[in-house]
C-alpha atoms as a PDB file:
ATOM      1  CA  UNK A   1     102.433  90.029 108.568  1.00  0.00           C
ATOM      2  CA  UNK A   2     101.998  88.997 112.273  1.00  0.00           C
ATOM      3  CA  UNK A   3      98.479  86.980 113.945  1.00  0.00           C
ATOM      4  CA  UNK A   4      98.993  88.750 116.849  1.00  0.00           C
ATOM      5  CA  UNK A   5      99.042  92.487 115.451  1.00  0.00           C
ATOM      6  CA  UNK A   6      95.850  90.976 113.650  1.00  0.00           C
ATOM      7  CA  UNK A   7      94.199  89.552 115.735  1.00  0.00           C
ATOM      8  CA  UNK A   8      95.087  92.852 118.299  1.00  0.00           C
ATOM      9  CA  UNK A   9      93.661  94.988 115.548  1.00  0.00           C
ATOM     10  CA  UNK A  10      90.444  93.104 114.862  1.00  0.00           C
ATOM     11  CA  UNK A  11      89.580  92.956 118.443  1.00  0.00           C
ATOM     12  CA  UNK A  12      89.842  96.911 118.712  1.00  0.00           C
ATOM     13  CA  UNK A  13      87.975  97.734 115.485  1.00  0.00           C
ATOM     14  CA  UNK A  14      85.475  94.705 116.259  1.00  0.00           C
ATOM     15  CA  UNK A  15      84.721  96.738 120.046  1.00  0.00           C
ATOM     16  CA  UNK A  16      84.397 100.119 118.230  1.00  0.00           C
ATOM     17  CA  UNK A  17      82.792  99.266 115.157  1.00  0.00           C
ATOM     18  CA  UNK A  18      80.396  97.224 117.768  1.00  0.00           C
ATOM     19  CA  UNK A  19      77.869  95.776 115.263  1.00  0.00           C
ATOM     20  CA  UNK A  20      76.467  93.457 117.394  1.00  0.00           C
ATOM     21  CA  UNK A  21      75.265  96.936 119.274  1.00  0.00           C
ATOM     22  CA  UNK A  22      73.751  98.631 116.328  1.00  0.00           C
ATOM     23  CA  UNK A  23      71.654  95.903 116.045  1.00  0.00           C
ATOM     24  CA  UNK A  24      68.329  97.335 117.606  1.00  0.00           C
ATOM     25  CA  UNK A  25      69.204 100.326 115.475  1.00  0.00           C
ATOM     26  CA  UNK A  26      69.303  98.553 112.048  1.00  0.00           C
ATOM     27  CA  UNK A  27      66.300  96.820 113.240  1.00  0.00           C
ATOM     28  CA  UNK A  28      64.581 100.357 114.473  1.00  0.00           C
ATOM     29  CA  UNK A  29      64.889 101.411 110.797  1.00  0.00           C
ATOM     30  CA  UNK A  30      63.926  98.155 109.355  1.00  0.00           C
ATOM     31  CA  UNK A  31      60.473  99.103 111.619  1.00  0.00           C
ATOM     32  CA  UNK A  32      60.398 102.482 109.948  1.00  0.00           C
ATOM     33  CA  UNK A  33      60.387 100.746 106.446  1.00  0.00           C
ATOM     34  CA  UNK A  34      63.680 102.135 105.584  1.00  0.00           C
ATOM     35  CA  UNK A  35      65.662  99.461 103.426  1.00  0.00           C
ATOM     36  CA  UNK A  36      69.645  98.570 103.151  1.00  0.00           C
ATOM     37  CA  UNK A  37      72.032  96.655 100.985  1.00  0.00           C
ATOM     38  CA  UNK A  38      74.340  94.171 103.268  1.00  0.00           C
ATOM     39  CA  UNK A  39      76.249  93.972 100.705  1.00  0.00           C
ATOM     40  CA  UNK A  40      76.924  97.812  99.423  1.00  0.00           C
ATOM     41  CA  UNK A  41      77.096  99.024 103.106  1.00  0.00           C
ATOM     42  CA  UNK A  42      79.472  96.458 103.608  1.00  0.00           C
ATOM     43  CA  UNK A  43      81.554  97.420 100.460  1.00  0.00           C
ATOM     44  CA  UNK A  44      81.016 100.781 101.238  1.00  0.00           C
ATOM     45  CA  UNK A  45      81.771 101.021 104.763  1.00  0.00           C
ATOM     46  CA  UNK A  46      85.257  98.862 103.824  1.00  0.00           C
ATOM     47  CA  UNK A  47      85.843 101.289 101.221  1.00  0.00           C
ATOM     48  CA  UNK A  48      85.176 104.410 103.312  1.00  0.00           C
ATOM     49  CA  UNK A  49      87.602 103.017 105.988  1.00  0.00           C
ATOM     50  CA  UNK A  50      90.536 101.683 103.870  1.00  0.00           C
ATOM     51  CA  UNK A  51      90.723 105.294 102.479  1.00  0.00           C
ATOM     52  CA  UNK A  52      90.421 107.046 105.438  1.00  0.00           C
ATOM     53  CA  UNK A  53      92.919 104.897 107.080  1.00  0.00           C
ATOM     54  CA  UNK A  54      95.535 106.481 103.840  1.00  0.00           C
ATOM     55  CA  UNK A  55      94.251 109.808 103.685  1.00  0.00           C
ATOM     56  CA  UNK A  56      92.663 110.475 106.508  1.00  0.00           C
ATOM     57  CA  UNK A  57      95.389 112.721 108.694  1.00  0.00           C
ATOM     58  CA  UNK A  58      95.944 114.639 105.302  1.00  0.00           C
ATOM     59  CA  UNK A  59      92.436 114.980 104.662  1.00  0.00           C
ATOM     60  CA  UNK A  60      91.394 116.401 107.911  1.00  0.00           C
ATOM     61  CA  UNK A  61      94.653 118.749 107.386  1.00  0.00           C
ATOM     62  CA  UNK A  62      93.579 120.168 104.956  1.00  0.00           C
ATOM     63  CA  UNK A  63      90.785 121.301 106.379  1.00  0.00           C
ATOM     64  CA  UNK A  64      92.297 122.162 109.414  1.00  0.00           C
ATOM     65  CA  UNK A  65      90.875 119.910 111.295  1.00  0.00           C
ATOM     66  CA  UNK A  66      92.822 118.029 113.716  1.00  0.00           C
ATOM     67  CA  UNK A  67      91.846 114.106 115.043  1.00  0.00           C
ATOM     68  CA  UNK A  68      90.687 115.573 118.247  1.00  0.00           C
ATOM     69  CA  UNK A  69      88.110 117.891 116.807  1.00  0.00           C
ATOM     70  CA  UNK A  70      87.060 115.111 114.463  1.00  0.00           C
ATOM     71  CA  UNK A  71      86.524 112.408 117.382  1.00  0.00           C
ATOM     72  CA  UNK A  72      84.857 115.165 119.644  1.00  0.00           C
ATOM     73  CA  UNK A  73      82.279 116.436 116.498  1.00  0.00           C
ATOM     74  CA  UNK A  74      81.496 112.429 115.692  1.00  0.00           C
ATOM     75  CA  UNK A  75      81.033 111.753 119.424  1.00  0.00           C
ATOM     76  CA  UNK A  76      78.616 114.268 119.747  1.00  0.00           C
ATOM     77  CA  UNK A  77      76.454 112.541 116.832  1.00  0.00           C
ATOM     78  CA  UNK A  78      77.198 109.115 118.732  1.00  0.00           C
ATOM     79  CA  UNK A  79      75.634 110.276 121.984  1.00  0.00           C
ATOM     80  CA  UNK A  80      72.314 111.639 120.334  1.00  0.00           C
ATOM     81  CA  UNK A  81      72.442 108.249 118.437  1.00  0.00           C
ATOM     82  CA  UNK A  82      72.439 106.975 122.612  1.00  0.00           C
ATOM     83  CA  UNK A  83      70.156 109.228 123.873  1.00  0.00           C
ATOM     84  CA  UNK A  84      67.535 107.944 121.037  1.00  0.00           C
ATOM     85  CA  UNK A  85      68.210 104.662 122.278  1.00  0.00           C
ATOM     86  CA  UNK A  86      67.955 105.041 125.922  1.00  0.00           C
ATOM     87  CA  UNK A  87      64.894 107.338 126.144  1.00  0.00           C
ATOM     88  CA  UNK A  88      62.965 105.979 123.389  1.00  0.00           C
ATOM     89  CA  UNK A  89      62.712 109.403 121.339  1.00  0.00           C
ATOM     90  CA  UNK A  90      63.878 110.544 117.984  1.00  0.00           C
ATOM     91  CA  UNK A  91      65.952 114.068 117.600  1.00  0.00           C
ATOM     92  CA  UNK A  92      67.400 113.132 114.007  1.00  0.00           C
ATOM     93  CA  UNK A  93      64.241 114.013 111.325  1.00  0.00           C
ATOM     94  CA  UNK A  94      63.734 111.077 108.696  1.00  0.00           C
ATOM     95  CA  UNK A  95      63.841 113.709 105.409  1.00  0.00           C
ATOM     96  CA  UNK A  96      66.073 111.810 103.714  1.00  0.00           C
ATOM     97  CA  UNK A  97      65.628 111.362  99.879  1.00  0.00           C
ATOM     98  CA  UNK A  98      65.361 107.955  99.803  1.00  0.00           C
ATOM     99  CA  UNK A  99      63.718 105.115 101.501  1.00  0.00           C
ATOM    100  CA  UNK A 100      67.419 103.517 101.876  1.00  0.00           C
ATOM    101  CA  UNK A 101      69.130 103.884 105.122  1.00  0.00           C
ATOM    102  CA  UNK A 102      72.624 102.143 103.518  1.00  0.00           C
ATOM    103  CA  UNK A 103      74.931 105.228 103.387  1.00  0.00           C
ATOM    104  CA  UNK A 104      73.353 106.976 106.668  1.00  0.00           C
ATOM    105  CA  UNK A 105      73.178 106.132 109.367  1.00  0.00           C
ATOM    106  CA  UNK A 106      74.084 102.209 108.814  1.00  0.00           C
ATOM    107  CA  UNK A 107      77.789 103.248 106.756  1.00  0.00           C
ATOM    108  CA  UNK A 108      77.715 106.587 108.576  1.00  0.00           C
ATOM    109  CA  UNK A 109      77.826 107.163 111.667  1.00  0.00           C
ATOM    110  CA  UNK A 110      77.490 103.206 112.818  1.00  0.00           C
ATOM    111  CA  UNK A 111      80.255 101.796 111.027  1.00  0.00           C
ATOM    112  CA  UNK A 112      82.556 103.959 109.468  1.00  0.00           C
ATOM    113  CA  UNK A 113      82.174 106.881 111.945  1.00  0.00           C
ATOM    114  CA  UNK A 114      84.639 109.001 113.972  1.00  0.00           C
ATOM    115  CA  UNK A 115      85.362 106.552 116.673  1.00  0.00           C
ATOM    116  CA  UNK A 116      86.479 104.416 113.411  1.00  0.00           C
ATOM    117  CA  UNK A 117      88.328 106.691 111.861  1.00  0.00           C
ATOM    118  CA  UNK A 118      89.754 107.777 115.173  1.00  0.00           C
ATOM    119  CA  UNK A 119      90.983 104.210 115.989  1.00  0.00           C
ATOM    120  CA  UNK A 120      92.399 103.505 112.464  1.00  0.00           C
ATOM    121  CA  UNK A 121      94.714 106.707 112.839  1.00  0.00           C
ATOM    122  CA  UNK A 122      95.915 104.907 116.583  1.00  0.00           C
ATOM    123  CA  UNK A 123      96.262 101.828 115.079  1.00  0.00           C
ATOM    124  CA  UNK A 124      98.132 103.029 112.307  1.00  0.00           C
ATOM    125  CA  UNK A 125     100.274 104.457 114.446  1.00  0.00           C
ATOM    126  CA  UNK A 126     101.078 100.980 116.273  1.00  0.00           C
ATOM    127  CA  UNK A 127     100.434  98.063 113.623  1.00  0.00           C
ATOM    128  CA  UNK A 128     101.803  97.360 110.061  1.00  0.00           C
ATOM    129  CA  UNK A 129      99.306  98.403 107.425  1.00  0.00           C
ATOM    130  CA  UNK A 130      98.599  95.262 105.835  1.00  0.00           C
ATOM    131  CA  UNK A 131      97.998  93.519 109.339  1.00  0.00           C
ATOM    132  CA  UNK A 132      95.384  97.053 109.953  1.00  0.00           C
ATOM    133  CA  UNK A 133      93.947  96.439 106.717  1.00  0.00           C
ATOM    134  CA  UNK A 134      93.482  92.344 106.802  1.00  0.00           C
ATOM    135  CA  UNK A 135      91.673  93.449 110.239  1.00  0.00           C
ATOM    136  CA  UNK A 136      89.683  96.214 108.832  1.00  0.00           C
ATOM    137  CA  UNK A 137      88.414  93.543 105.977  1.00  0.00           C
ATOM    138  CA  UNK A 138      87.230  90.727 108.980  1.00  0.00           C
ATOM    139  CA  UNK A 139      85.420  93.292 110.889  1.00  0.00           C
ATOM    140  CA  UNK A 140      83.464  94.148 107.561  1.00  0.00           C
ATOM    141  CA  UNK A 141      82.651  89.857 107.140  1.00  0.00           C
ATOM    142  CA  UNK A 142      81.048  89.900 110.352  1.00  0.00           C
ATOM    143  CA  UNK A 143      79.704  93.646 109.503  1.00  0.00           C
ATOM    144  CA  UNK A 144      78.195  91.982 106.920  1.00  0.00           C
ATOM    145  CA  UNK A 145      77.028  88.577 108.295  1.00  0.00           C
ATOM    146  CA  UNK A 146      74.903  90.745 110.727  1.00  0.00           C
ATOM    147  CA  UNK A 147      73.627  92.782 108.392  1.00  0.00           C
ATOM    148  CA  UNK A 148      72.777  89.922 106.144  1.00  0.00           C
ATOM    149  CA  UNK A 149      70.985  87.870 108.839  1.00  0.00           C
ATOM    150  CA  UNK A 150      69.148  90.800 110.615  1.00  0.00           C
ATOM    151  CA  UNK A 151      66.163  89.185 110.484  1.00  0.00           C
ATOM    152  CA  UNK A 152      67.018  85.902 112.000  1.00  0.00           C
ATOM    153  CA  UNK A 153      68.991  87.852 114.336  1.00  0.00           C
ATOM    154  CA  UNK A 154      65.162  89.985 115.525  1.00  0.00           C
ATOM    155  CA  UNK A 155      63.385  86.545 115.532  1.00  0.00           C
ATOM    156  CA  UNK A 156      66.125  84.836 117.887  1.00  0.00           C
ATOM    157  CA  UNK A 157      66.548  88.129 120.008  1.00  0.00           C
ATOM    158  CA  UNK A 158      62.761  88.665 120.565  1.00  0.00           C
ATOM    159  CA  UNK A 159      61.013  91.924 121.118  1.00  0.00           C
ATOM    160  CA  UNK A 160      61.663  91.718 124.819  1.00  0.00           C
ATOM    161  CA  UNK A 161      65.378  91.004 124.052  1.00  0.00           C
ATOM    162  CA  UNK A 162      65.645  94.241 121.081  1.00  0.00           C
ATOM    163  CA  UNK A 163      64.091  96.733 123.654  1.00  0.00           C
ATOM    164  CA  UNK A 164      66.498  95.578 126.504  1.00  0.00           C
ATOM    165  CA  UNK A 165      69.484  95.475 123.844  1.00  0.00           C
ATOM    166  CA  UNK A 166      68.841  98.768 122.753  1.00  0.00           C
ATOM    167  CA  UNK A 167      69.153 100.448 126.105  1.00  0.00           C
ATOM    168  CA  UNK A 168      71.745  98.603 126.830  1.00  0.00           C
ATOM    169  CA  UNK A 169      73.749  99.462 124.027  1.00  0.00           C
ATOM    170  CA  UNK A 170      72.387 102.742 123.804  1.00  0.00           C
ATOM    171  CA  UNK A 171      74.140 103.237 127.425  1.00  0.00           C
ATOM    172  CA  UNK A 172      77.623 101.648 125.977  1.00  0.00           C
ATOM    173  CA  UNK A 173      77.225 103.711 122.838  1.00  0.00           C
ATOM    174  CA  UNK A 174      76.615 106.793 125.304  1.00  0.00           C
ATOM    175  CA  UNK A 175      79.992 105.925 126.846  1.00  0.00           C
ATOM    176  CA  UNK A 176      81.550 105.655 123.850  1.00  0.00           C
ATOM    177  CA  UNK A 177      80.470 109.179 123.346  1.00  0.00           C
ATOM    178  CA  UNK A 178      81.552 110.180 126.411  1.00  0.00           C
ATOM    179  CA  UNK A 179      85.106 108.984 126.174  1.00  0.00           C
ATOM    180  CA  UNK A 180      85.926 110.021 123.210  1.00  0.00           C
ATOM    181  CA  UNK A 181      84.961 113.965 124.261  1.00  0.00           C
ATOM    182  CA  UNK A 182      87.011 113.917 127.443  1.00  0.00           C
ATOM    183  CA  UNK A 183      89.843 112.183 125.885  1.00  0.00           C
ATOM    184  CA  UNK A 184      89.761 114.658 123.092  1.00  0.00           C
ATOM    185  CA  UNK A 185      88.733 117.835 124.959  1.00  0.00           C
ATOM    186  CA  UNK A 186      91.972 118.125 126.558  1.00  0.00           C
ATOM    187  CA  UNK A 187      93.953 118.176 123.684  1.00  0.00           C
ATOM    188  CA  UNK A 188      91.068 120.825 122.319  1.00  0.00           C
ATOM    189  CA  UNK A 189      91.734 123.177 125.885  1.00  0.00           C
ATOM    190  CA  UNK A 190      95.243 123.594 125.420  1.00  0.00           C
END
């Protein structure tokens, strides 16, 4: 076990997993009356991760699927996720069963997405598991703070202060997008 690979680890996952970010999106859906559990998208999301972070390579083997076509096919849903954000429109259709928005899009694609699952499969190649996992599980405490205190997060934030958070993340979340094509397409050309 080594602090630094840690703290290294929960620094990366904390910038991709970028909760803080999805924040005028959680509160978007709050707006549309759509509910959550803090607490099962936080279990979930941890869940989701930690398994993908074992299985994850094999998984997408088996469907021959490499990580490049992954991280390109979940970038593309990231930058329609931005372009909701920046321009103030919706693309993705609210049909969903349910009134919950829990396991999509808060678990899926905002915190257990392919830019999550890309990163765990670099990490793993770099850190020890158990410093990766003890990483993974203090990016889902503050995953869940967040998503626990949403509402005292909206009333400190402001109106004013959602609408210019959500372009501005909307524009990080686009280059997000954005760099994980072109860093993947390459590999995808060739």
């Amino acid at each position: 076990m080594s602090l630094k690979e840690i703290f290294s680890a929960f620094i990366v996952m904390f910038a991709v997993i970028d909760i803080l970010g999805s924040v005028p999106i959680i509160i978007g859906l709050k707006e549309k009356n759509k509910s959550y559990s803090a607490v099962n998208a936080s279990l979930i999301s941890f869940l989701v991760l930690l398994g993908f972070l074992f299985v994850g390579q094999a998984m997408l083997g088996l469907f021959g699927v490499d990580v490049s076509s992954f991280a390109v096919a979940g970038a593309l849903v990231l930058l329609v996720l931005a372009i909701e954000m920046i321009f103030g429109i919706q693309i993705f259709k609210d049909d969903g069963p349910t009134e919950s928005a829990t396991i999509v899009p808060i678990v899926f694609p905002l915190i257990a997405g392919a830019a999550s699952f890309t990163t765990l499969l670099s990490l793993r190649a770099e850190y020890e598991l158990i410093n990766i996992i003890i990483a993974l599980f203090l990016n889902i405490v503050v995953v869940f703070f967040v998503l626990n205190k949403i509402d005292y997060i909206s009333r400190k934030i402001g109106k004013g202060g959602i609408y210019v958070m959500r372009k501005f993340f909307g524009i990080i979340l686009l280059a997000i997008a954005v760099k994980l094509i072109t860093s993947n397409l390459n590999s995808l050309l060739t």
